[in-house]
PDB file of N, CA and C in Angstrom:
ATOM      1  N   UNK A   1       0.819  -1.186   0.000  1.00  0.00           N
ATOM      2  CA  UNK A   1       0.000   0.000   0.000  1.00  0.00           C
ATOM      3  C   UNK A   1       0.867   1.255   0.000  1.00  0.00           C
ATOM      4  N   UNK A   2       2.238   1.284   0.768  1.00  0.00           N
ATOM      5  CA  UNK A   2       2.381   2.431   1.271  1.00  0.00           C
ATOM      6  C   UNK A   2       3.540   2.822  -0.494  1.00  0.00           C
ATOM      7  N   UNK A   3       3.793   1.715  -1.565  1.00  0.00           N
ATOM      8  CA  UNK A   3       4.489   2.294  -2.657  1.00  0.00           C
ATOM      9  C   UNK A   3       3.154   2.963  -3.448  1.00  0.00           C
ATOM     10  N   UNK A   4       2.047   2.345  -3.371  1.00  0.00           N
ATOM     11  CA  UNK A   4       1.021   2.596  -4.319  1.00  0.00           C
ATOM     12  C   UNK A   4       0.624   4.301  -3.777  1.00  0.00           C
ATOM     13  N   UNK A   5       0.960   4.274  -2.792  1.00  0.00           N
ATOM     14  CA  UNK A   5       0.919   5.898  -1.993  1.00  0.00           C
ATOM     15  C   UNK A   5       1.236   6.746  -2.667  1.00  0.00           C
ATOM     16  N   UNK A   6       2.452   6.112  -3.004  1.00  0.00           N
ATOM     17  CA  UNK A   6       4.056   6.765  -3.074  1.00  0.00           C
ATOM     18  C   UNK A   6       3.757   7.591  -4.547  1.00  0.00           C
ATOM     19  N   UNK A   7       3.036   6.776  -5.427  1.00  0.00           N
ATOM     20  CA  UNK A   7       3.246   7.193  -6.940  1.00  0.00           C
ATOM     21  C   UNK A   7       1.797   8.106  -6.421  1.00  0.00           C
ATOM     22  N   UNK A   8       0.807   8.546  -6.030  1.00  0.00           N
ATOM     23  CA  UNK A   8       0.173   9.833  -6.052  1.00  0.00           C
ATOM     24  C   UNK A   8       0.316  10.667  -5.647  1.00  0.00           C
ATOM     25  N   UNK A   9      -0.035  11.430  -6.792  1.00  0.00           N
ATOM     26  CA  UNK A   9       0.386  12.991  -6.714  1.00  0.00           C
ATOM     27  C   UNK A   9      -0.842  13.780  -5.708  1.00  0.00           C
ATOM     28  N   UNK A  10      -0.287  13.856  -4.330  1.00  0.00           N
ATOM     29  CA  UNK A  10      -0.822  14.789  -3.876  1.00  0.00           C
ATOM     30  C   UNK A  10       0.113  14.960  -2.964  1.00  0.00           C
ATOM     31  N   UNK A  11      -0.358  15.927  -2.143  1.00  0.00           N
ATOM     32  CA  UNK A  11       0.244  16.955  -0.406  1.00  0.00           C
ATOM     33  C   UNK A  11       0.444  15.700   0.615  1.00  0.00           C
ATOM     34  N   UNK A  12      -0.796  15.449   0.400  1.00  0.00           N
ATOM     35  CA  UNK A  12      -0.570  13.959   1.729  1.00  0.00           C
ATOM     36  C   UNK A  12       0.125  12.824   1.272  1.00  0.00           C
ATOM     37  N   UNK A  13       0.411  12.350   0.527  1.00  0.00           N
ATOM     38  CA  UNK A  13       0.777  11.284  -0.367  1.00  0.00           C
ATOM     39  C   UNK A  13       1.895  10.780   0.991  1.00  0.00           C
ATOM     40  N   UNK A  14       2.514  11.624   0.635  1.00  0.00           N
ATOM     41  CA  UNK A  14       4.215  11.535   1.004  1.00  0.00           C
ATOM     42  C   UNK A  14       3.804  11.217   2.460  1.00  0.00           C
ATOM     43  N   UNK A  15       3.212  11.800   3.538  1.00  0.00           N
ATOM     44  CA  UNK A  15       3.236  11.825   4.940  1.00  0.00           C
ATOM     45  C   UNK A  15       2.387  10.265   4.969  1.00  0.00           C
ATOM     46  N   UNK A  16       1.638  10.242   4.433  1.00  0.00           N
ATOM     47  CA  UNK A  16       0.779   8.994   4.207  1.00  0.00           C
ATOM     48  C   UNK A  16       1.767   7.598   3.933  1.00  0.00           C
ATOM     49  N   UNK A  17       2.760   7.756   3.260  1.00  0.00           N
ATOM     50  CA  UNK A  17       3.176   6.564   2.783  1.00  0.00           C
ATOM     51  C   UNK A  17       4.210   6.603   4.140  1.00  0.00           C
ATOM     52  N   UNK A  18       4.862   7.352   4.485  1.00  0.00           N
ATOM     53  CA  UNK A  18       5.637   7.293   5.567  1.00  0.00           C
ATOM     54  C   UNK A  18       5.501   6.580   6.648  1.00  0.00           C
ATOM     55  N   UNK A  19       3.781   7.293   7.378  1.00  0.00           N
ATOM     56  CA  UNK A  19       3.294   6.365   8.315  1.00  0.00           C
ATOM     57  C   UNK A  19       3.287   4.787   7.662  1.00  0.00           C
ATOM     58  N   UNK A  20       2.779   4.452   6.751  1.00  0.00           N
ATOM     59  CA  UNK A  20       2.507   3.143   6.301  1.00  0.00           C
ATOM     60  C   UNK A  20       4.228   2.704   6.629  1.00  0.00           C
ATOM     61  N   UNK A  21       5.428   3.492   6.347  1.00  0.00           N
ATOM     62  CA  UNK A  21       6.341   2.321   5.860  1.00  0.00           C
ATOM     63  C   UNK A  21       6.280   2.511   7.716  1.00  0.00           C
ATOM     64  N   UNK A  22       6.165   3.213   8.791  1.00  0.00           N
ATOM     65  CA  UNK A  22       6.642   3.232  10.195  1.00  0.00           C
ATOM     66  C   UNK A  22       5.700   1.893  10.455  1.00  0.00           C
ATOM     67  N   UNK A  23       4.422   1.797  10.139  1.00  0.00           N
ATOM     68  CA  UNK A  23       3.429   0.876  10.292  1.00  0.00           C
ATOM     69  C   UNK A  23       4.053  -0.815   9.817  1.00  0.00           C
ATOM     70  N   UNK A  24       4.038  -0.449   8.694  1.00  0.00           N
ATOM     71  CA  UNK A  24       5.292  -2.073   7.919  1.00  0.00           C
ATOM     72  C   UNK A  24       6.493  -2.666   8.812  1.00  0.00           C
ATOM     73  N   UNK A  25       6.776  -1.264   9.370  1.00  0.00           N
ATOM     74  CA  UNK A  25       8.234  -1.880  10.340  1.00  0.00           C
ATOM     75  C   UNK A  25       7.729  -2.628  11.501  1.00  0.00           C
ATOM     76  N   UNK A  26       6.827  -1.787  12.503  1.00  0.00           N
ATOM     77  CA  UNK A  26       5.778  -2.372  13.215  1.00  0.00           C
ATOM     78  C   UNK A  26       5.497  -3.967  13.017  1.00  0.00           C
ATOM     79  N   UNK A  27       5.053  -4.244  11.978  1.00  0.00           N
ATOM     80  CA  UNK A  27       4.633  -5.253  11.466  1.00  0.00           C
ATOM     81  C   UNK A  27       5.089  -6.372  11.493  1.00  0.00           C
ATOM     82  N   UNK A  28       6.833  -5.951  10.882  1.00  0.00           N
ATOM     83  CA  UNK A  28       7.926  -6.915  10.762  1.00  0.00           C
ATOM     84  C   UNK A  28       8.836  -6.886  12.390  1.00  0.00           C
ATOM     85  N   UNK A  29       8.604  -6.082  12.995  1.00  0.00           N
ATOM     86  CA  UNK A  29       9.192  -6.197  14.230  1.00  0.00           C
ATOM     87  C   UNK A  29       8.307  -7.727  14.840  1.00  0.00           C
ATOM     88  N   UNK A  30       6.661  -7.192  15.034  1.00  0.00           N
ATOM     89  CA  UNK A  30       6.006  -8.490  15.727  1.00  0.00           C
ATOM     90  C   UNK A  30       6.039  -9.961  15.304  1.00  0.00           C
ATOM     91  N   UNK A  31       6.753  -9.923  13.804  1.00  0.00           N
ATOM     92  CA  UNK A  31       6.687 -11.327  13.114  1.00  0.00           C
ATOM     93  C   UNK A  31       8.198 -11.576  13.708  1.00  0.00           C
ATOM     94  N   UNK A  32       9.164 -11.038  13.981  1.00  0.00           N
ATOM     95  CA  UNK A  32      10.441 -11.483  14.522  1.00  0.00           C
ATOM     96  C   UNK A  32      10.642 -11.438  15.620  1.00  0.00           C
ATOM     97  N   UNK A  33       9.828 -10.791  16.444  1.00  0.00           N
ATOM     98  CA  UNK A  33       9.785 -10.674  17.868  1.00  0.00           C
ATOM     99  C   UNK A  33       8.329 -10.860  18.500  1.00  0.00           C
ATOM    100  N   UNK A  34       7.685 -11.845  18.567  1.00  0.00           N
ATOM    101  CA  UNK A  34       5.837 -11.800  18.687  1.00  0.00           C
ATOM    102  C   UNK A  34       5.618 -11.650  19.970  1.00  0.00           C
ATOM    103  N   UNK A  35       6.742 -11.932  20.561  1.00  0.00           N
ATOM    104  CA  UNK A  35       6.096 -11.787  22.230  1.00  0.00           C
ATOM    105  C   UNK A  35       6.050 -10.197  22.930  1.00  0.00           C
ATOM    106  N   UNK A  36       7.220  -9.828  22.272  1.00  0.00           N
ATOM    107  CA  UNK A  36       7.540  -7.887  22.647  1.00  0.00           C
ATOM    108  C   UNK A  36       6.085  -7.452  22.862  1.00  0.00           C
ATOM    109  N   UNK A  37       6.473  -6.458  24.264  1.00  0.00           N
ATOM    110  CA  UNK A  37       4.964  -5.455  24.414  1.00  0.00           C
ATOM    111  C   UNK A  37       4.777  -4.806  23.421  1.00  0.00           C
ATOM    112  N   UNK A  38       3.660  -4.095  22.910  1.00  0.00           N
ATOM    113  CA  UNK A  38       3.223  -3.383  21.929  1.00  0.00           C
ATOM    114  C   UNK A  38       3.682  -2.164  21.709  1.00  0.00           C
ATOM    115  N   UNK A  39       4.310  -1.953  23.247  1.00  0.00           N
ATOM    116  CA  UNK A  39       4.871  -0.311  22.647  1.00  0.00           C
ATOM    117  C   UNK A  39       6.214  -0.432  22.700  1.00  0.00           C
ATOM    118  N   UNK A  40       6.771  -1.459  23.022  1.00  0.00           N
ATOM    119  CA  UNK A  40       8.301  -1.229  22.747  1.00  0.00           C
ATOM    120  C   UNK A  40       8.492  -1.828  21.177  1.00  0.00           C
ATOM    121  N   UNK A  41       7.669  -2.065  20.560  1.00  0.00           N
ATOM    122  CA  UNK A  41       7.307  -2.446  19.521  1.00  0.00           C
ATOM    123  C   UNK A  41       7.524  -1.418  18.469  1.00  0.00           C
ATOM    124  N   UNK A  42       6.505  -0.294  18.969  1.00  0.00           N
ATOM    125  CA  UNK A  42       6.116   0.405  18.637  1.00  0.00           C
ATOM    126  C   UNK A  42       7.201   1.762  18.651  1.00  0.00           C
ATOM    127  N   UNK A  43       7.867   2.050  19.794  1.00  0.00           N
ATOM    128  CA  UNK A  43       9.270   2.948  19.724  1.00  0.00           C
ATOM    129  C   UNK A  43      10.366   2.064  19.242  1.00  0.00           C
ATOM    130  N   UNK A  44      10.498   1.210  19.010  1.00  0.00           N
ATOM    131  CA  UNK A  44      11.663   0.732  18.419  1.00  0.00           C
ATOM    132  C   UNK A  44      11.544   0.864  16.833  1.00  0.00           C
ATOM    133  N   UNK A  45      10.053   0.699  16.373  1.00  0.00           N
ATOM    134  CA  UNK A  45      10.354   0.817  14.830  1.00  0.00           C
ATOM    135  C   UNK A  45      10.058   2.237  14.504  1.00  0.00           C
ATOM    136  N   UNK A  46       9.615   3.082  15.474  1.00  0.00           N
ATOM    137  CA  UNK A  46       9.910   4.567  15.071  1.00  0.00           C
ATOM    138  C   UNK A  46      11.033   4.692  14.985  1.00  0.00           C
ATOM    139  N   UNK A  47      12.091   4.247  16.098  1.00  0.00           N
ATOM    140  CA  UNK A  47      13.494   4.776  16.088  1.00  0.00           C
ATOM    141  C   UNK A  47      14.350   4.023  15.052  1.00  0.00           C
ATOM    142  N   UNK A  48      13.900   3.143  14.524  1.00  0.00           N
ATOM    143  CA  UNK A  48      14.425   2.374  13.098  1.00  0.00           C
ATOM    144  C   UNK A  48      13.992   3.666  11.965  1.00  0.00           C
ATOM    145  N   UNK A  49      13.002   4.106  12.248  1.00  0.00           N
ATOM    146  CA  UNK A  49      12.582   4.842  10.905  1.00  0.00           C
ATOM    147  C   UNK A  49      12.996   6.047  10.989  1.00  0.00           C
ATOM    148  N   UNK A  50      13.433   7.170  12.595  1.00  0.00           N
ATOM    149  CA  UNK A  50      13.810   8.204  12.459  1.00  0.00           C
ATOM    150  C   UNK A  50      15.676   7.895  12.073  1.00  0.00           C
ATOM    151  N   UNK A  51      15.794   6.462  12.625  1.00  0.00           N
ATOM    152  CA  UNK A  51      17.404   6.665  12.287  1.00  0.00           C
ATOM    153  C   UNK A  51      17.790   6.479  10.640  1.00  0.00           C
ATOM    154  N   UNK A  52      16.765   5.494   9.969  1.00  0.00           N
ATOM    155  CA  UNK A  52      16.614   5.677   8.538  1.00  0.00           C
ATOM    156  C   UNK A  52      16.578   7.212   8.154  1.00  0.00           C
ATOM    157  N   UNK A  53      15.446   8.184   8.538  1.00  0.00           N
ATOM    158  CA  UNK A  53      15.895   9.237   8.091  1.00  0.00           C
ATOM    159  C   UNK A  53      17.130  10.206   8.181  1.00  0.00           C
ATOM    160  N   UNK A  54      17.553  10.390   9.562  1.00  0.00           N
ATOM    161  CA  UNK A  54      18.760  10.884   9.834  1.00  0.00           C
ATOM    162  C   UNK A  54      20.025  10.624   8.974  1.00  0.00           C
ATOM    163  N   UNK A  55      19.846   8.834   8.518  1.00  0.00           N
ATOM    164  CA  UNK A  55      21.047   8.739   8.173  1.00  0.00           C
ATOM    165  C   UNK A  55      21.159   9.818   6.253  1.00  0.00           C
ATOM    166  N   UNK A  56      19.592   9.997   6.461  1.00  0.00           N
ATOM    167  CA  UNK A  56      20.227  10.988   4.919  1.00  0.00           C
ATOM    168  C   UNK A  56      20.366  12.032   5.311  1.00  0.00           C
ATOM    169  N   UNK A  57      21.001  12.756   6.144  1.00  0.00           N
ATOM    170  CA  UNK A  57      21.657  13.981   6.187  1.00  0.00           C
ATOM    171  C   UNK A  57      23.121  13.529   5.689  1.00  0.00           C
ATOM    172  N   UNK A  58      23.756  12.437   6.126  1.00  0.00           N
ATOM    173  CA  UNK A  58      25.231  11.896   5.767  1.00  0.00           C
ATOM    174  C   UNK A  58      25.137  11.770   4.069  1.00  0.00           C
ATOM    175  N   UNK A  59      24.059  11.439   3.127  1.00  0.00           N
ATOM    176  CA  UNK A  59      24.352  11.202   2.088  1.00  0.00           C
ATOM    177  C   UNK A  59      24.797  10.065   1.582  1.00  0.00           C
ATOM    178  N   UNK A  60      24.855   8.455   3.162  1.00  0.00           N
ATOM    179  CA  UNK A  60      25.183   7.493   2.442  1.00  0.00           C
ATOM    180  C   UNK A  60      24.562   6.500   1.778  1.00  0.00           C
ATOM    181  N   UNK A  61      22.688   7.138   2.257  1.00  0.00           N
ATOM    182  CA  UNK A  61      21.915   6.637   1.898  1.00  0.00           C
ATOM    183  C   UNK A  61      21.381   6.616   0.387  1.00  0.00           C
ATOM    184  N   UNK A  62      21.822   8.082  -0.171  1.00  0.00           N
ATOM    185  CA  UNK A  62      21.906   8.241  -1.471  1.00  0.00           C
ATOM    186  C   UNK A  62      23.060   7.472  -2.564  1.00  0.00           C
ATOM    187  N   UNK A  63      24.108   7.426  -1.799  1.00  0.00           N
ATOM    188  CA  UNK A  63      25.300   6.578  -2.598  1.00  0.00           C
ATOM    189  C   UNK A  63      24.714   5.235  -2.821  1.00  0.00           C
ATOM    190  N   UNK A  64      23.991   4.501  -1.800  1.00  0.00           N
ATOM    191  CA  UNK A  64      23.409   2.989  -1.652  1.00  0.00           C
ATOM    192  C   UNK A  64      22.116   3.473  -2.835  1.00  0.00           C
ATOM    193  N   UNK A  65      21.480   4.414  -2.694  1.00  0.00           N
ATOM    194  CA  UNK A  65      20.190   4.322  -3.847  1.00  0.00           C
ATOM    195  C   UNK A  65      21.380   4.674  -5.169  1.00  0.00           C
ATOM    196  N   UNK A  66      22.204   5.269  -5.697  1.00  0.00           N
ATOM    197  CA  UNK A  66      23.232   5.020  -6.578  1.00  0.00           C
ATOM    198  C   UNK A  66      23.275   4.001  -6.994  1.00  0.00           C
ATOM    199  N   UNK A  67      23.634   2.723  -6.190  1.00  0.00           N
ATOM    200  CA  UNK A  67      23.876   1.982  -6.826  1.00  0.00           C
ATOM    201  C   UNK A  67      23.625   0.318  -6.577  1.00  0.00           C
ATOM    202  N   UNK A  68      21.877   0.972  -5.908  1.00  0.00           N
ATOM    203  CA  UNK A  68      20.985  -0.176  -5.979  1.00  0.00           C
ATOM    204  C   UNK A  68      19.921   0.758  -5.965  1.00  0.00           C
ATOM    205  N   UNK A  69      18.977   1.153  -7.064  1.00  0.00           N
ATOM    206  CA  UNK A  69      17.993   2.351  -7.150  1.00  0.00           C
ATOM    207  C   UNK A  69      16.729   1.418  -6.569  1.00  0.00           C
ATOM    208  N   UNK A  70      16.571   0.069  -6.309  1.00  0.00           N
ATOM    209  CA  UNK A  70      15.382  -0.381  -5.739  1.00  0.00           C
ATOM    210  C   UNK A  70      15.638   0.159  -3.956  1.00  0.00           C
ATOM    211  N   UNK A  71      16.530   0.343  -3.746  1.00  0.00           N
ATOM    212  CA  UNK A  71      16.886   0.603  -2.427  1.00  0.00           C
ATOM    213  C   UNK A  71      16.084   1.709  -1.503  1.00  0.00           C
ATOM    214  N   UNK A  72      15.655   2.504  -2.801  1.00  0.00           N
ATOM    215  CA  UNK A  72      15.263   3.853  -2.846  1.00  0.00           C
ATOM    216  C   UNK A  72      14.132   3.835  -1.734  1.00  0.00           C
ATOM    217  N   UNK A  73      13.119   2.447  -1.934  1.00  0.00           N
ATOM    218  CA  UNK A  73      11.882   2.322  -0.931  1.00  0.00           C
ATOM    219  C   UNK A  73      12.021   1.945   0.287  1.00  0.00           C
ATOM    220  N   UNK A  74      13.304   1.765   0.414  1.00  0.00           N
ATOM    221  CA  UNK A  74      13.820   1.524   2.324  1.00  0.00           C
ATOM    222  C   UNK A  74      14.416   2.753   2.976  1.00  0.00           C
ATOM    223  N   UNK A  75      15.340   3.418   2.028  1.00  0.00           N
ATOM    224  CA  UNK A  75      16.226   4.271   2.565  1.00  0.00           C
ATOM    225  C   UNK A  75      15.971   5.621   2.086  1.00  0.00           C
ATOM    226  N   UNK A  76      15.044   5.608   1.315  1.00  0.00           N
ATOM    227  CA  UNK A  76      15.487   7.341   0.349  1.00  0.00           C
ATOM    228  C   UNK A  76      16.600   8.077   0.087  1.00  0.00           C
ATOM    229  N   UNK A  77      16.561   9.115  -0.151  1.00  0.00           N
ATOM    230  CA  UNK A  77      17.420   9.897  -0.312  1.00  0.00           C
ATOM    231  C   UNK A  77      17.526  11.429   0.261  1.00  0.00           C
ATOM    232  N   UNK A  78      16.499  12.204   0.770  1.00  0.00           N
ATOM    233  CA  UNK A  78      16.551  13.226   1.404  1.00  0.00           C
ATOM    234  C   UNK A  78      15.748  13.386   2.856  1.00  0.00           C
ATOM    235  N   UNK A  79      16.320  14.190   3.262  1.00  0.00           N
ATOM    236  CA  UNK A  79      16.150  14.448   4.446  1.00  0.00           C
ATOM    237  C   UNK A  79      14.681  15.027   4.605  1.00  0.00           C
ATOM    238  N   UNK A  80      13.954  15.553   5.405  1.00  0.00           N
ATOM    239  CA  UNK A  80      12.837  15.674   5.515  1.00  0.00           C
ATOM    240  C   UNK A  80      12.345  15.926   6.967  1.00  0.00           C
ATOM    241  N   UNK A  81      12.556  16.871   7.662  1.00  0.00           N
ATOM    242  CA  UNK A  81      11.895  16.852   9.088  1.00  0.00           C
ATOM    243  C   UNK A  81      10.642  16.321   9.642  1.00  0.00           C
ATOM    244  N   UNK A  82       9.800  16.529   8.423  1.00  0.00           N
ATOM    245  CA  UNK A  82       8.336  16.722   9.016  1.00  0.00           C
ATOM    246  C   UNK A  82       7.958  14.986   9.028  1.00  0.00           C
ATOM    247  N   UNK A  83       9.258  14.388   8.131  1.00  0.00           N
ATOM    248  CA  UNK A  83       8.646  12.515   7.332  1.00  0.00           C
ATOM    249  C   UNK A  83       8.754  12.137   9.411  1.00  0.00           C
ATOM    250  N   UNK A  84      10.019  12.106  10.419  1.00  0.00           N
ATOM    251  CA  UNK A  84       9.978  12.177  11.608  1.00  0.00           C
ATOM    252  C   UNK A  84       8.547  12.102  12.464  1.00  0.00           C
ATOM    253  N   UNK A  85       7.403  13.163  12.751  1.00  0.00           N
ATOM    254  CA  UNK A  85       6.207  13.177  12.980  1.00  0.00           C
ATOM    255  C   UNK A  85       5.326  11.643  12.083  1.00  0.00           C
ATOM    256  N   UNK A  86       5.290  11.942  10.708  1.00  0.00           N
ATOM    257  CA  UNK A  86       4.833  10.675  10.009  1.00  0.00           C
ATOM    258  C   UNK A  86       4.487   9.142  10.433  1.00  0.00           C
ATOM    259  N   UNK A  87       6.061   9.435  10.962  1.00  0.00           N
ATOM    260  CA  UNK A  87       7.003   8.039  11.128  1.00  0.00           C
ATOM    261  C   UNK A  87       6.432   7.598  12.899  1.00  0.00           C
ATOM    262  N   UNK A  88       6.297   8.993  13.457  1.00  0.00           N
ATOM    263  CA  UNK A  88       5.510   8.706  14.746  1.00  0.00           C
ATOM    264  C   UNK A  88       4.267   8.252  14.498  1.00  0.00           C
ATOM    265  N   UNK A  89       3.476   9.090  13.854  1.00  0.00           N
ATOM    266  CA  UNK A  89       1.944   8.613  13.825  1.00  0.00           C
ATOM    267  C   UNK A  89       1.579   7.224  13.272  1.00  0.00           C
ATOM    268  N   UNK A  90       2.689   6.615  12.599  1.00  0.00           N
ATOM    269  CA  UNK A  90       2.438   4.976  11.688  1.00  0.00           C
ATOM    270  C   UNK A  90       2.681   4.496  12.909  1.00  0.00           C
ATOM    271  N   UNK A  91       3.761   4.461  13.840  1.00  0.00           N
ATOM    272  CA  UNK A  91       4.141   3.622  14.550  1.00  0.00           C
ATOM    273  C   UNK A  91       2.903   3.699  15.657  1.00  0.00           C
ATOM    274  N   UNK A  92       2.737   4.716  15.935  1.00  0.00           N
ATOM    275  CA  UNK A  92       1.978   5.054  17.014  1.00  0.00           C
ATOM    276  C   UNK A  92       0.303   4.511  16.666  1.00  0.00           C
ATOM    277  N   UNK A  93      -0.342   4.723  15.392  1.00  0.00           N
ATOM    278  CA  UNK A  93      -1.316   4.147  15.059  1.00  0.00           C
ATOM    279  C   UNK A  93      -1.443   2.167  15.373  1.00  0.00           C
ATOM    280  N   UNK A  94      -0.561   2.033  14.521  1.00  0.00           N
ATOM    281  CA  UNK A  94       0.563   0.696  14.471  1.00  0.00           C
ATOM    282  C   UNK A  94       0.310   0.054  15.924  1.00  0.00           C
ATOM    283  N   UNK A  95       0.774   1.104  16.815  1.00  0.00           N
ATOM    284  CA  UNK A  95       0.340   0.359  18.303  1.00  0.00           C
ATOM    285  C   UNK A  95      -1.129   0.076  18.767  1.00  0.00           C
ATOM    286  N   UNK A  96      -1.630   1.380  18.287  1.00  0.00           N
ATOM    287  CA  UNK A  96      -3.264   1.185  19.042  1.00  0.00           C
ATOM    288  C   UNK A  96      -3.574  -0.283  18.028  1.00  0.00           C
ATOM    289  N   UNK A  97      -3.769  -0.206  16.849  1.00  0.00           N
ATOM    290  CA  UNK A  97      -4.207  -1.127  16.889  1.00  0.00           C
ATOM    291  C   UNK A  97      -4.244  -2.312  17.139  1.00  0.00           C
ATOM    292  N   UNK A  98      -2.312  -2.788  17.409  1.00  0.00           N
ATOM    293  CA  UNK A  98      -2.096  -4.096  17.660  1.00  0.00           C
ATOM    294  C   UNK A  98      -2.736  -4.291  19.036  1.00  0.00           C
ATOM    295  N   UNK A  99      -2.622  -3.264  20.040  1.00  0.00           N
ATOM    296  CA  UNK A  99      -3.555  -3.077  21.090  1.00  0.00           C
ATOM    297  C   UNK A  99      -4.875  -4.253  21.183  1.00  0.00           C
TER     298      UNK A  99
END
């Protein structure tokens, strides 16, 4: 869902697919870890997704989409303050519902 996001053109698109990928991490955390409480669940794959973003301020995330361009849907390439909040509300949604 959250690539099919990705390709519409609108304002929300982008914040929308974000939560989804914080939500996906969520997801894949409980299939590798099923017993974890729900919210350490839940801050751990935010902090997977804010450290994904951070790491594109370094630019090494762009060298890796260089030269694996499928890469592009894990890591991106630019920085983005506001994707941070996003990345809270997927995870954070992510929790209530596993709730």
């Amino acid at each position: 869902m959250g690539l099919v996001v990705s390709r519409v053109d609108h304002p929300v698109a982008d914040p929308v697919g974000d939560a989804l990928y914080a939500a996906l991490v969520v997801a894949v955390l409980v299939v590798v870890v099923p017993r974890a409480r729900s919210v350490t669940v839940a801050g751990v794959a935010f902090a997977i997704c804010a450290a994904v973003e951070l790491a594109q301020l370094t630019g090494i995330p762009a060298a890796v989409v260089d030269a694996v361009p499928v890469a592009r849907y894990a890591l991106g390439t630019t920085f983005v303050a506001v994707d941070l909040l996003a990345y809270a509300v997927g995870a954070g949604l992510a929790w209530v519902v596993r709730r």
